[in-house]
Protein backbone atom coordinates (compact mmCIF):
# COMPACT_ATOMS: atom_id res chain seq x y z
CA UNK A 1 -48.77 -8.86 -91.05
CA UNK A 2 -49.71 -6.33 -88.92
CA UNK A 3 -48.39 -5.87 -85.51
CA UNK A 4 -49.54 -3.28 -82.78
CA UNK A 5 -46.61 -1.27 -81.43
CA UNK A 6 -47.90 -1.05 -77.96
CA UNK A 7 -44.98 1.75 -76.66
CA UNK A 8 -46.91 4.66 -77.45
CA UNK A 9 -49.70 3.60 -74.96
CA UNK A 10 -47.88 2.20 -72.31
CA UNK A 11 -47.42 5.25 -70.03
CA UNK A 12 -45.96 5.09 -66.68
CA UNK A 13 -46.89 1.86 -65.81
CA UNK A 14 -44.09 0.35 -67.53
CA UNK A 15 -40.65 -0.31 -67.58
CA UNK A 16 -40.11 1.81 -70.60
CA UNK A 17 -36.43 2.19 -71.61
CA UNK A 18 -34.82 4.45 -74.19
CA UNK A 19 -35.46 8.41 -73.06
CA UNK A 20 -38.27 7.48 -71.51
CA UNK A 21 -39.96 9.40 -68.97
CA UNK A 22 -38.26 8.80 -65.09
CA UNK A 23 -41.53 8.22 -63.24
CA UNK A 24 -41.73 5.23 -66.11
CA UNK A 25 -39.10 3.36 -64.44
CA UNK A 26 -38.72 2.00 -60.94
CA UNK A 27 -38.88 4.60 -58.37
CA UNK A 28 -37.82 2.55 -55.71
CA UNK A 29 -36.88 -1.15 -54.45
CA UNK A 30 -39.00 -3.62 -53.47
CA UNK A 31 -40.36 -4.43 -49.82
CA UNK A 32 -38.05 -6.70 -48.13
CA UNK A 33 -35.18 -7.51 -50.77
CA UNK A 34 -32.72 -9.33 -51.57
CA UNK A 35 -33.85 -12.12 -52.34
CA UNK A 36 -31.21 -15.32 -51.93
CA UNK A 37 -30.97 -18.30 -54.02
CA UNK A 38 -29.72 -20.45 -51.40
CA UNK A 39 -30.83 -21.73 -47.58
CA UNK A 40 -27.76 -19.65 -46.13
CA UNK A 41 -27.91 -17.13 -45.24
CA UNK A 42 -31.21 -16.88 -46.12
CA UNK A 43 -34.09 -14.60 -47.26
CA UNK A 44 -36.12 -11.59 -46.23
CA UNK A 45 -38.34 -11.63 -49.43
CA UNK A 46 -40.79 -13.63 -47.55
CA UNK A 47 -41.96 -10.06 -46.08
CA UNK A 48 -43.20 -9.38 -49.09
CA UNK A 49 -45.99 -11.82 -48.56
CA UNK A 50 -46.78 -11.44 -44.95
CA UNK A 51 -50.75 -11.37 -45.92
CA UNK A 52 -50.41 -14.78 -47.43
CA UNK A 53 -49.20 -15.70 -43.50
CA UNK A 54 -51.75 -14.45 -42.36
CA UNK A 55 -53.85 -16.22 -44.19
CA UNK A 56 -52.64 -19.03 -43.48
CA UNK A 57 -53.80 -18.79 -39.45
CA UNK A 58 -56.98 -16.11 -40.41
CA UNK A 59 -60.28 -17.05 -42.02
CA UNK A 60 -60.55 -20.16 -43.82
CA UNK A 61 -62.70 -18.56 -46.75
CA UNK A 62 -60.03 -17.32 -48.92
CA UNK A 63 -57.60 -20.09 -49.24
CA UNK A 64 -60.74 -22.73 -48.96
CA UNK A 65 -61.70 -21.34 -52.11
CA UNK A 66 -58.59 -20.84 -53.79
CA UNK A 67 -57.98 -24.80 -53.70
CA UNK A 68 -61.50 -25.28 -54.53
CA UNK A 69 -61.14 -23.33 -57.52
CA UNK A 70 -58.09 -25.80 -58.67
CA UNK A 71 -60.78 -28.69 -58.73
CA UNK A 72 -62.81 -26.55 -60.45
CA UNK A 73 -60.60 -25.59 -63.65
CA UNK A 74 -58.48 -29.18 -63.63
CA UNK A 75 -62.16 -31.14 -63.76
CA UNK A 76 -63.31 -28.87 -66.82
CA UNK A 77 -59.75 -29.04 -68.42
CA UNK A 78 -59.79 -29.40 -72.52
CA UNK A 79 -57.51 -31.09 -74.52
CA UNK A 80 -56.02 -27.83 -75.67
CA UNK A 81 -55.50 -26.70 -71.85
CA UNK A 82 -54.03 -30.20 -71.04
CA UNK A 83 -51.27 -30.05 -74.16
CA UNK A 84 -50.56 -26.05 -72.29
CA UNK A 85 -50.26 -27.41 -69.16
CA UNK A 86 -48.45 -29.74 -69.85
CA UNK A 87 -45.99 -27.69 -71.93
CA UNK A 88 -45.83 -25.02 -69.34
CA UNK A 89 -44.98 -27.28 -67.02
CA UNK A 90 -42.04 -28.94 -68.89
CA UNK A 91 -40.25 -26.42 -70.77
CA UNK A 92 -37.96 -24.33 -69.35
CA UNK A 93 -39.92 -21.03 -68.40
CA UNK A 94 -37.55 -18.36 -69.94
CA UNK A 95 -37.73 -20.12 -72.99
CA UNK A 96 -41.71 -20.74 -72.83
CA UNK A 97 -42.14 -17.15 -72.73
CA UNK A 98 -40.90 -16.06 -75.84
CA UNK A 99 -43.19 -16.52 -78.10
CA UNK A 100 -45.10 -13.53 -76.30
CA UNK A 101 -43.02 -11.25 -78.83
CA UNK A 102 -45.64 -12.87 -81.54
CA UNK A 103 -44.22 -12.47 -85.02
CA UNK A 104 -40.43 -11.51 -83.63
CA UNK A 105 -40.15 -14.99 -82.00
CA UNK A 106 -37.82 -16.62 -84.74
CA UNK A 107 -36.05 -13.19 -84.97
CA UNK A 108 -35.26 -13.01 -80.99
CA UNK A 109 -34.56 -16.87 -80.30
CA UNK A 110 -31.80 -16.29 -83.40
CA UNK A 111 -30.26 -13.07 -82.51
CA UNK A 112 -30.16 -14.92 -79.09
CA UNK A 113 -28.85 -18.19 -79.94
CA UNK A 114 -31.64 -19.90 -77.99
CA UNK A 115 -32.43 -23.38 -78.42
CA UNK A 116 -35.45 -25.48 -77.41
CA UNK A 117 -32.66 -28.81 -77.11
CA UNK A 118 -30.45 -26.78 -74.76
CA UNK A 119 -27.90 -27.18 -77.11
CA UNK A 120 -25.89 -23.88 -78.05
CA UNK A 121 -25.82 -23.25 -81.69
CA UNK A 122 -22.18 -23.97 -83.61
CA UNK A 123 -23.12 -19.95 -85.22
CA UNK A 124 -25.98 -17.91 -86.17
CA UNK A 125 -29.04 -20.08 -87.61
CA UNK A 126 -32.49 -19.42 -88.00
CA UNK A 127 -34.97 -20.40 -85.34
CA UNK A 128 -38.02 -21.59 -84.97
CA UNK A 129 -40.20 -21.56 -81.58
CA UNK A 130 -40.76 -25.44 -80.60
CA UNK A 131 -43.95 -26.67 -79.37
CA UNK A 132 -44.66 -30.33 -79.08
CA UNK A 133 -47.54 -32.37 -78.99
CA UNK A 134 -48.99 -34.57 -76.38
CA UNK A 135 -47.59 -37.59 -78.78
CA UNK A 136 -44.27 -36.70 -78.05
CA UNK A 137 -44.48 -35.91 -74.49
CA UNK A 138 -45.75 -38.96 -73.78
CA UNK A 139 -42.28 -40.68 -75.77
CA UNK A 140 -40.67 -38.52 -73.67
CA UNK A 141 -41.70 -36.45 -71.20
CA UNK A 142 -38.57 -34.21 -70.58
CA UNK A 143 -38.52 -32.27 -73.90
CA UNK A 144 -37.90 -28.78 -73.39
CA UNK A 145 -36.60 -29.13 -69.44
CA UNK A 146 -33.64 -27.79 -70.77
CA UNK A 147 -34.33 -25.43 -73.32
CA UNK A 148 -32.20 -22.78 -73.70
CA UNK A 149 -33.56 -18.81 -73.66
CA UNK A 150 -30.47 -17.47 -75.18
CA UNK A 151 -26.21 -17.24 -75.00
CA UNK A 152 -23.87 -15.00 -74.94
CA UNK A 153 -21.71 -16.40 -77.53
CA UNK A 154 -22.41 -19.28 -80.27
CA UNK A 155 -20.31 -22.81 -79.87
CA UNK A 156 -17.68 -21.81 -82.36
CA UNK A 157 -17.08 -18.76 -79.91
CA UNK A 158 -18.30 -15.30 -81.48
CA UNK A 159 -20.65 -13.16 -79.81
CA UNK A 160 -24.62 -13.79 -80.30
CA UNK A 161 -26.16 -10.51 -81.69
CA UNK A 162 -28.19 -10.29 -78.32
CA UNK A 163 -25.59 -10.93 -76.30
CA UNK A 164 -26.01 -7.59 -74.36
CA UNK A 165 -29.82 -8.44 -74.09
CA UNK A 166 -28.96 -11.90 -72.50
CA UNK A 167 -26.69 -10.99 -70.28
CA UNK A 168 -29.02 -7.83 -69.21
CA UNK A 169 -31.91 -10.23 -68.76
CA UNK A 170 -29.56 -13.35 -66.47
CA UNK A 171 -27.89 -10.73 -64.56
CA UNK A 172 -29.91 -8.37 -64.02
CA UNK A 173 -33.57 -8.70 -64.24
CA UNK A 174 -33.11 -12.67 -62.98
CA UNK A 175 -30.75 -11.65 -60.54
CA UNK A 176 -31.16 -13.05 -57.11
CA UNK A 177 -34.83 -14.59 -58.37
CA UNK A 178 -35.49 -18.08 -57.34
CA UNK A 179 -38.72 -18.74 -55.04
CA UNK A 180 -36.81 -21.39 -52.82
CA UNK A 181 -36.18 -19.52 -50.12
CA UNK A 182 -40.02 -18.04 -49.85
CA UNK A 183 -41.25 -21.66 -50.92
CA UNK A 184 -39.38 -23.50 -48.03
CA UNK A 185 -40.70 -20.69 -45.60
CA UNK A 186 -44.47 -20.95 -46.11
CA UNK A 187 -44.56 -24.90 -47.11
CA UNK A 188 -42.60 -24.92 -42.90
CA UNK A 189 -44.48 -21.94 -41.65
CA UNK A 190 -44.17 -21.46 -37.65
CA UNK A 191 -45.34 -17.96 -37.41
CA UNK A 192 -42.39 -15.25 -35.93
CA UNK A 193 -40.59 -17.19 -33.93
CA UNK A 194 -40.09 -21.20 -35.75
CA UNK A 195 -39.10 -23.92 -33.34
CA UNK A 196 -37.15 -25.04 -35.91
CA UNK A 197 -36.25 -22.75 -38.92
CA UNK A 198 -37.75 -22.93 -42.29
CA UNK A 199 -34.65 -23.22 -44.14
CA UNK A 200 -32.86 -25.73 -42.06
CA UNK A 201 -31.35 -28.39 -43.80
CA UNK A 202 -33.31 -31.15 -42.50
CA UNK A 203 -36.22 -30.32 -44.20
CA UNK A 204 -34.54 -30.69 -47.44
CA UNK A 205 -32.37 -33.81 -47.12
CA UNK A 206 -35.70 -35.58 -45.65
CA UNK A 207 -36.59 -38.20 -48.54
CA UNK A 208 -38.86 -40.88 -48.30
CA UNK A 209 -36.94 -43.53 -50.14
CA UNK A 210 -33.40 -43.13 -49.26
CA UNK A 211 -33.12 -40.32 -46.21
CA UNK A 212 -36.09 -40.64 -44.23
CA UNK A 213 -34.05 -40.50 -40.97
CA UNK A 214 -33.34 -36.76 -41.65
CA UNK A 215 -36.45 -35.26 -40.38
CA UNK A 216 -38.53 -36.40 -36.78
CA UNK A 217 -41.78 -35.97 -35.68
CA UNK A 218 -40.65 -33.11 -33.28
CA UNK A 219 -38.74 -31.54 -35.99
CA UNK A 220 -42.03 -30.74 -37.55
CA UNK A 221 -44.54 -29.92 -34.80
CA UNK A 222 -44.56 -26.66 -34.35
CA UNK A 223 -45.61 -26.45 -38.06
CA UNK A 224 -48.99 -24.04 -38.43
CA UNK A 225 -52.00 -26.26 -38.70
CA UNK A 226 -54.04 -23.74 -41.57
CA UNK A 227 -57.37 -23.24 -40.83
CA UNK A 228 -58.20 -24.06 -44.30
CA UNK A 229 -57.40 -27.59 -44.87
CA UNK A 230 -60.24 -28.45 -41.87
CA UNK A 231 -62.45 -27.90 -45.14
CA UNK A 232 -61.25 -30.52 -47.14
CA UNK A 233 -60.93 -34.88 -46.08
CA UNK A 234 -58.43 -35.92 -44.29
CA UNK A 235 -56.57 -39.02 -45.75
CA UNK A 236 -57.66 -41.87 -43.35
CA UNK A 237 -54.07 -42.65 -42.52
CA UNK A 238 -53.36 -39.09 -41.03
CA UNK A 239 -56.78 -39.46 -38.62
CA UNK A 240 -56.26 -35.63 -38.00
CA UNK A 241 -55.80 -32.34 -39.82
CA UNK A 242 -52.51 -31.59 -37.56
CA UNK A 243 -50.71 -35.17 -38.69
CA UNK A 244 -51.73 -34.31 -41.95
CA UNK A 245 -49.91 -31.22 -42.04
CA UNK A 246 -46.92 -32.27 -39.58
CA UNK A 247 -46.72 -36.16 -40.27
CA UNK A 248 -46.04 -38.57 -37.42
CA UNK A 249 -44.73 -41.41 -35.99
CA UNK A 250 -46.43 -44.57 -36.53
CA UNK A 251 -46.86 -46.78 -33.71
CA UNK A 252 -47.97 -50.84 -32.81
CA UNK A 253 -50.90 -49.79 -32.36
CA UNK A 254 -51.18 -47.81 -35.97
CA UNK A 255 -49.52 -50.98 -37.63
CA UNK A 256 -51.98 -53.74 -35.71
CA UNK A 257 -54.91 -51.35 -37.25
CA UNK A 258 -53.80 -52.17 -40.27
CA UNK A 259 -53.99 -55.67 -40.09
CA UNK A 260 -50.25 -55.89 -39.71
CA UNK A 261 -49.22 -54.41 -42.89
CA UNK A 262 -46.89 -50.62 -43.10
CA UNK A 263 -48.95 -47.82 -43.61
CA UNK A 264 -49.04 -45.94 -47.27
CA UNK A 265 -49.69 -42.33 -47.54
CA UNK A 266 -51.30 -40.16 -50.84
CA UNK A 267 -48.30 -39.01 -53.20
CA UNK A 268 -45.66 -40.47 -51.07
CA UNK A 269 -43.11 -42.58 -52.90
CA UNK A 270 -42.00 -42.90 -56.25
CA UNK A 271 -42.09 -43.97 -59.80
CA UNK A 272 -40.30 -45.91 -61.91
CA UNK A 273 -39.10 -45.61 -66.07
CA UNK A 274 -41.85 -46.64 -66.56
CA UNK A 275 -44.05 -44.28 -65.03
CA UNK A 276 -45.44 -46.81 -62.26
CA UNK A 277 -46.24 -45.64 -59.08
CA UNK A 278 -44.93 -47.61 -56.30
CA UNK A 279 -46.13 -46.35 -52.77
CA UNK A 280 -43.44 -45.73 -49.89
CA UNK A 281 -44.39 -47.90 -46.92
CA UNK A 282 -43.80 -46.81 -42.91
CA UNK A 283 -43.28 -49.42 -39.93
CA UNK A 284 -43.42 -49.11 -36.30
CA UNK A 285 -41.19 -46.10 -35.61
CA UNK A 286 -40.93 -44.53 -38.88
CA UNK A 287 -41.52 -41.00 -39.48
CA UNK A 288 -44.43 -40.37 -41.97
CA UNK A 289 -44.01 -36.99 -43.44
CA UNK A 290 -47.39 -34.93 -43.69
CA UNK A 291 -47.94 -32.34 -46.23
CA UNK A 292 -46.53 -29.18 -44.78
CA UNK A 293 -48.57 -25.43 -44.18
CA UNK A 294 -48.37 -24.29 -48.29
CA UNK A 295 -49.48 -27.66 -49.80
CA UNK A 296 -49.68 -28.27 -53.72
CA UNK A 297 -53.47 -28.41 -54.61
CA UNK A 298 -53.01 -32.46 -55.77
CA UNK A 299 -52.05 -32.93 -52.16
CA UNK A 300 -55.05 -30.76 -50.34
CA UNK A 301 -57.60 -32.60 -52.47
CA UNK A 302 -58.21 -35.69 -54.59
CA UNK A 303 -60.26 -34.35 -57.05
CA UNK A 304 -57.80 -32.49 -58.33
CA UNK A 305 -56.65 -33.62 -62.06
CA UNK A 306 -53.26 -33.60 -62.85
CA UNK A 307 -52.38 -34.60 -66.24
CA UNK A 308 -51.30 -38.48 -66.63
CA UNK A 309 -48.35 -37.41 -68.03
CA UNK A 310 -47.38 -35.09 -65.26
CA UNK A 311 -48.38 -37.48 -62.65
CA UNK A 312 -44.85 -39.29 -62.85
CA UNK A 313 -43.09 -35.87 -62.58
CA UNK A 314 -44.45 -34.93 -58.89
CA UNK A 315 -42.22 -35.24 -55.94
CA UNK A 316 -43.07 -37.85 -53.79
CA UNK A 317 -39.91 -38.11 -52.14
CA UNK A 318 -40.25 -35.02 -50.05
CA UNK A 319 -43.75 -32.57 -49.44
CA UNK A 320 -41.77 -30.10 -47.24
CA UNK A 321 -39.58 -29.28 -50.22
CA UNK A 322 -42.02 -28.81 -52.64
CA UNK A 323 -43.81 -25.84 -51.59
CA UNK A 324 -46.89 -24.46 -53.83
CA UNK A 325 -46.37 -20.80 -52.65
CA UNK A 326 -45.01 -18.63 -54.69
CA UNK A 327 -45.56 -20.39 -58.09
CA UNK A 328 -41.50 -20.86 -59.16
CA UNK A 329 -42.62 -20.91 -62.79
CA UNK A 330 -44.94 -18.36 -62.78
CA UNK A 331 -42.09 -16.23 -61.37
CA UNK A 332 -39.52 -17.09 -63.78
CA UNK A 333 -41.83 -16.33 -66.69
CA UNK A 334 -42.55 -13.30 -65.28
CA UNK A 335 -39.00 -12.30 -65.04
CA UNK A 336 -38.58 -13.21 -68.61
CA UNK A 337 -41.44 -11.25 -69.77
CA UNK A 338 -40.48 -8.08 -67.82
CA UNK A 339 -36.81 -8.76 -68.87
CA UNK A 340 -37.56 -9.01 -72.95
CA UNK A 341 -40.65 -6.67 -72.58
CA UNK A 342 -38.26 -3.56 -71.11
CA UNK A 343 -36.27 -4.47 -74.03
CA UNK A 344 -38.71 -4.74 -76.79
CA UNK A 345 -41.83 -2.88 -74.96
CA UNK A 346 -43.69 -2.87 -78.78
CA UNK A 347 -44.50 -6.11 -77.16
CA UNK A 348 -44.65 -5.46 -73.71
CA UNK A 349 -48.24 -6.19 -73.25
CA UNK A 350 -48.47 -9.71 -74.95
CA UNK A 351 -45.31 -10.58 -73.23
CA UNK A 352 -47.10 -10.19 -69.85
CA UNK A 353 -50.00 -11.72 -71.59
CA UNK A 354 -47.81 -14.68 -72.17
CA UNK A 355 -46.59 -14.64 -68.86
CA UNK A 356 -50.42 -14.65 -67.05
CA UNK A 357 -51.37 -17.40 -69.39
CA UNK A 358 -48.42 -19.45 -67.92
CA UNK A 359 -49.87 -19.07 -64.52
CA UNK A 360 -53.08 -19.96 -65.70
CA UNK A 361 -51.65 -23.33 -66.84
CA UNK A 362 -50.04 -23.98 -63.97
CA UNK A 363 -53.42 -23.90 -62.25
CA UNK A 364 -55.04 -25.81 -65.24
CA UNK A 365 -51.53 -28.68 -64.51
CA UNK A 366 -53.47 -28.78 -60.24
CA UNK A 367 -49.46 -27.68 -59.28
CA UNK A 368 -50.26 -24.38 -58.19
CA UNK A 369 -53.60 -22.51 -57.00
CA UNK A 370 -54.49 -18.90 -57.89
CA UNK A 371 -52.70 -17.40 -55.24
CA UNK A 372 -49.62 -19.55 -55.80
CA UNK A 373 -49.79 -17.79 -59.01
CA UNK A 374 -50.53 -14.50 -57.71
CA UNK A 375 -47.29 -14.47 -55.62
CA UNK A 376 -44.83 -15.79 -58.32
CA UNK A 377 -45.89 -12.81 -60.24
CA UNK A 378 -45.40 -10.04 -57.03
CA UNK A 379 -41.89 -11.90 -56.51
CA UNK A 380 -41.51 -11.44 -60.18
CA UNK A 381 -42.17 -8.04 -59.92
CA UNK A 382 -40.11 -6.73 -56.80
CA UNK A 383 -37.22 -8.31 -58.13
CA UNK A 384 -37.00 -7.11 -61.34
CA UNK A 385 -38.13 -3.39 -60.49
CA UNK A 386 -35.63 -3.57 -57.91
CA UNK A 387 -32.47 -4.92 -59.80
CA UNK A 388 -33.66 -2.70 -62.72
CA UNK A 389 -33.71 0.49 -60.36
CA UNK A 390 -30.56 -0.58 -59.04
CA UNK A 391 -28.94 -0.44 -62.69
CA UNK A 392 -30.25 2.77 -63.42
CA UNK A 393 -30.43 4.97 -59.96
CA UNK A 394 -27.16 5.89 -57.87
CA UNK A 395 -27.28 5.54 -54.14
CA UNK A 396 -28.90 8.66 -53.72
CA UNK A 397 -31.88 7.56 -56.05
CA UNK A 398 -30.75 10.07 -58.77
CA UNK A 399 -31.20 8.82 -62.34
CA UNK A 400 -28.14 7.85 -64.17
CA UNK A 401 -27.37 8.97 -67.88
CA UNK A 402 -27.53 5.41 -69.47
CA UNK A 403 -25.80 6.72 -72.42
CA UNK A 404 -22.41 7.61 -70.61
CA UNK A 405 -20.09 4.63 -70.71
CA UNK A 406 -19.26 5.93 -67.31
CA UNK A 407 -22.15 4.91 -65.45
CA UNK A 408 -21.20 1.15 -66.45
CA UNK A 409 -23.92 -0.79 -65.13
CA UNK A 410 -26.77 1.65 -66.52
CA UNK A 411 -24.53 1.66 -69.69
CA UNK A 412 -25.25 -1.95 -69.87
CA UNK A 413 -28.56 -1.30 -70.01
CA UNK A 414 -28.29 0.73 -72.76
CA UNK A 415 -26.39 -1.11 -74.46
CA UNK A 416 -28.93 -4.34 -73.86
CA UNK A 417 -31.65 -1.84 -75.31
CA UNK A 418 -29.99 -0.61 -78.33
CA UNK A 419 -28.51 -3.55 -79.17
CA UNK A 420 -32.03 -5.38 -79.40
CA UNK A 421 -33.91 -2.71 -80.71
CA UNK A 422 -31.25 -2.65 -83.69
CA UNK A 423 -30.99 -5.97 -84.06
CA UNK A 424 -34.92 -6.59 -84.98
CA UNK A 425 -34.62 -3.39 -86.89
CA UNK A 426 -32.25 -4.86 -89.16
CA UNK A 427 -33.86 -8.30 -89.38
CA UNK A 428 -37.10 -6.83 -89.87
CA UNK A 429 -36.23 -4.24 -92.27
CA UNK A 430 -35.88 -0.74 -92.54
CA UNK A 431 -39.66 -0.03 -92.82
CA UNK A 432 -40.74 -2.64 -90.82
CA UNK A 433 -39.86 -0.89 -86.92
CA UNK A 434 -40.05 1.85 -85.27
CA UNK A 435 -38.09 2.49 -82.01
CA UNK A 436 -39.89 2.84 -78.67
CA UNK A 437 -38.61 5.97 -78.23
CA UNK A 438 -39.04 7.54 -81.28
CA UNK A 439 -42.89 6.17 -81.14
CA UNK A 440 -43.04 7.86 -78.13
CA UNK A 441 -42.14 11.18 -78.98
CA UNK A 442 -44.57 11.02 -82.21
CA UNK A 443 -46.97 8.39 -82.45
CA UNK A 444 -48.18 7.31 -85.93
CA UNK A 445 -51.50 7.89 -87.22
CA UNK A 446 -53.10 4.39 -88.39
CA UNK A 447 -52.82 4.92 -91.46
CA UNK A 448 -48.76 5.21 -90.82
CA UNK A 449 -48.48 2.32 -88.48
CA UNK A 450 -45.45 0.79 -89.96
CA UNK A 451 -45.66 -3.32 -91.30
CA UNK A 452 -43.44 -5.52 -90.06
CA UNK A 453 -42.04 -7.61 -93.18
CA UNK A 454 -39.85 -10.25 -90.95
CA UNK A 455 -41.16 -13.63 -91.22
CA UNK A 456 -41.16 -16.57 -88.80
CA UNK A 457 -42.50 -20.06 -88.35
CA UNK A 458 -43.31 -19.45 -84.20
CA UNK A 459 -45.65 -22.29 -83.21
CA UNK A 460 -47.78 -22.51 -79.70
């Protein structure tokens, strides 16, 4: 099998390790980091995505059309896009990524001790990439929720052969990289100056079944009404755009219009084993929540498809903390692509390609729109150029030398690099690879292109 070694052509647009040129790495962090995983003390990563604010008080046009296009791809959905969706949607992103690296799959997700069960390996065994059909999601729909991208060391205790390459990619390139933080800011958008603050804790602990005391109607009305949403129906029991967006509190008067029954509202409740969904009801003085300023696409329009067998996975518990933007799986598979790719950049490209096609099925799933998508991979970006950078620049931005022991975190690095690169050397064979850096320095001629002989059963 032939496989193009993409290092030679990748220039300075890439992370390109191993005596690479500097203006190939990071020159610089990223616009507004750190990032922070948790509600305190917070985030400034948001800053990073200031237009999308804007956007959300500016001209309609944009983000009318970006939901729009959501109805457009979910209602011409195939059954090949609905089996990706609904895989991209259930197994753990890290791990969904992988088989960007094409014929090294097997190879990586053994050296790595991955495991699509979540299960660590007892010691070294061959691996294949799992994919499952729609046949077994629907006997059980959380296959691969917990799959595994790779260990340190096996269960009997001994070091994986990518050890230094997992370890690289979790604490490093993954460091500080969840989209909570942004999520919670733009799904509660105030502008500047919030009433209340995004990531106060009463947003979260709000649930619609068991903790629907936690949030009030004046906890939520300084929320940003978008411009956008006045282009799509209103659900007849929110009567207006703003108590759509900020929810409200029912009165008599709501109740008696209703010939005396509680009022139900789209996507609010929950589901049983069974997958049956059982709407949350609201009496005279409840809080109804609405569906916050960042809204998933299912929740701005009806005609939006989800896939049945995602339907029972949405959270109807709580809108306002399940922001659409940034895409949280898009930017995890982003950071696993960038992670593996500065490792193995022969595969750099179709590890990004992978990456993309996981936005794309979030779209395809009607969880996230295109800019949704778009953002997951700019946080993706910013964080791993900036941990990367980090790793491999002192405080005065002055490259390190990666190959003194030294300089221990860009050691690491190094380490990570030449561990993986040696790794699928071996496993390959010895006339099967070519290093990065070597490939750099003197690129074959086609005729010289070396064959991979390595052999895998990668699926999807």
């Amino acid at each position: 099998m032939r496989v193009p070694l993409k290092a030679a052509l990748l220039g300075a647009t890439v992370l390109l390790p191993a005596r690479a040129d500097a203006q190939a790495l990071p020159a610089g962090p990223a616009p507004g980091f750190p990032n922070s995983t948790s509600v305190s003390p917070g985030t400034v990563l948001d800053r990073l995505f200031d237009s999308y604010g804007r956007l959300l008080t500016g001209d309609p046009a944009v983000l009318t059309q970006n939901y729009q296009t959501v109805v457009s791809m979910t209602q011409a959905r195939t059954a090949d896009q609905t089996l990706a969706a609904v895989r991209d949607d259930r197994t753990a992103q890290p791990y969904s990524v992988l088989n960007g690296l094409g014929p090294l799959t097997g190879l990586y997700l053994t050296g790595a001790g991955a495991s699509f069960g979540g299960t660590t390996p007892a010691r070294l065994t061959p691996t294949t990439y799992a994919a499952p059909t729609l046949s077994e999601y629907a006997a059980d729909i959380g296959l691969g929720t917990g799959a595994s991208a790779g260990t340190t060391t096996f269960g009997n205790g001994t070091a994986t052969p990518l050890a230094a390459a997992v370890s690289f990619i979790n604490n490093v390139v993954r460091a500080n990289g969840s989209t909570e933080p942004a999520k919670r800011i733009f799904e509660r958008y105030q502008g500047a100056t919030p009433a209340v603050g995004p990531l106060d804790p009463r947003y979260g602990n709000y649930n619609a079944i068991t903790n629907r005391t936690a949030l009030r109607a004046s906890d939520t009305a300084s929320l940003v009404v978008p411009a956008y949403l006045s282009s799509f129906p209103v659900p007849a029991v929110y009567g207006t755009t703003a108590a759509w967006v900020r929810g409200f509190t029912v009165t008599r008067a709501m109740i008696d219009a209703n010939g005396g029954r509680p009022l139900t509202a789209p996507n609010v409740g929950s589901f049983d084993a069974a997958g049956t969904f059982t709407a949350a009801t609201f009496g005279v003085g409840d809080y109804l929540p609405g569906v916050g300023t960042a809204p998933r696409p299912y929740r701005v329009s009806t005609s939006v498809s989800v896939p049945t067998l995602l339907q029972p996975v949405i959270n109807g518990t709580n809108p306002y903390a399940d922001g659409a933007f940034p895409s949280g799986h898009t930017n995890s598979g982003t950071l696993q692509a960038l992670g593996v790719g500065f490792l193995v950049p022969q595969q750099f490209q179709e590890l990004l390609a992978r990456a993309a096609d996981l936005g794309n099925d979030r779209i395809l799933a009607g969880m996230h729109s295109p800019l949704d998508v778009m953002g997951g991979r700019m946080e993706a970006t910013a964080i791993a150029a900036t941990n990367i950078y980090a790793a491999l620049y002192d405080a005065s931005g002055n490259r390190l030398d990666w190959t003194n022991p030294a300089n221990a975190a860009a050691y690491a690095v190094y380490e990570a690099y030449r561990q993986t690169q040696s790794y699928l050397a071996a496993s390959c064979g010895p006339r099967a690879w070519a290093p990065a850096w070597r490939l750099r320095r003197a690129p074959p001629t086609p005729s010289a292109t070396p064959r991979r002989t390595g052999r895998t059963t990668a699926r999807g």
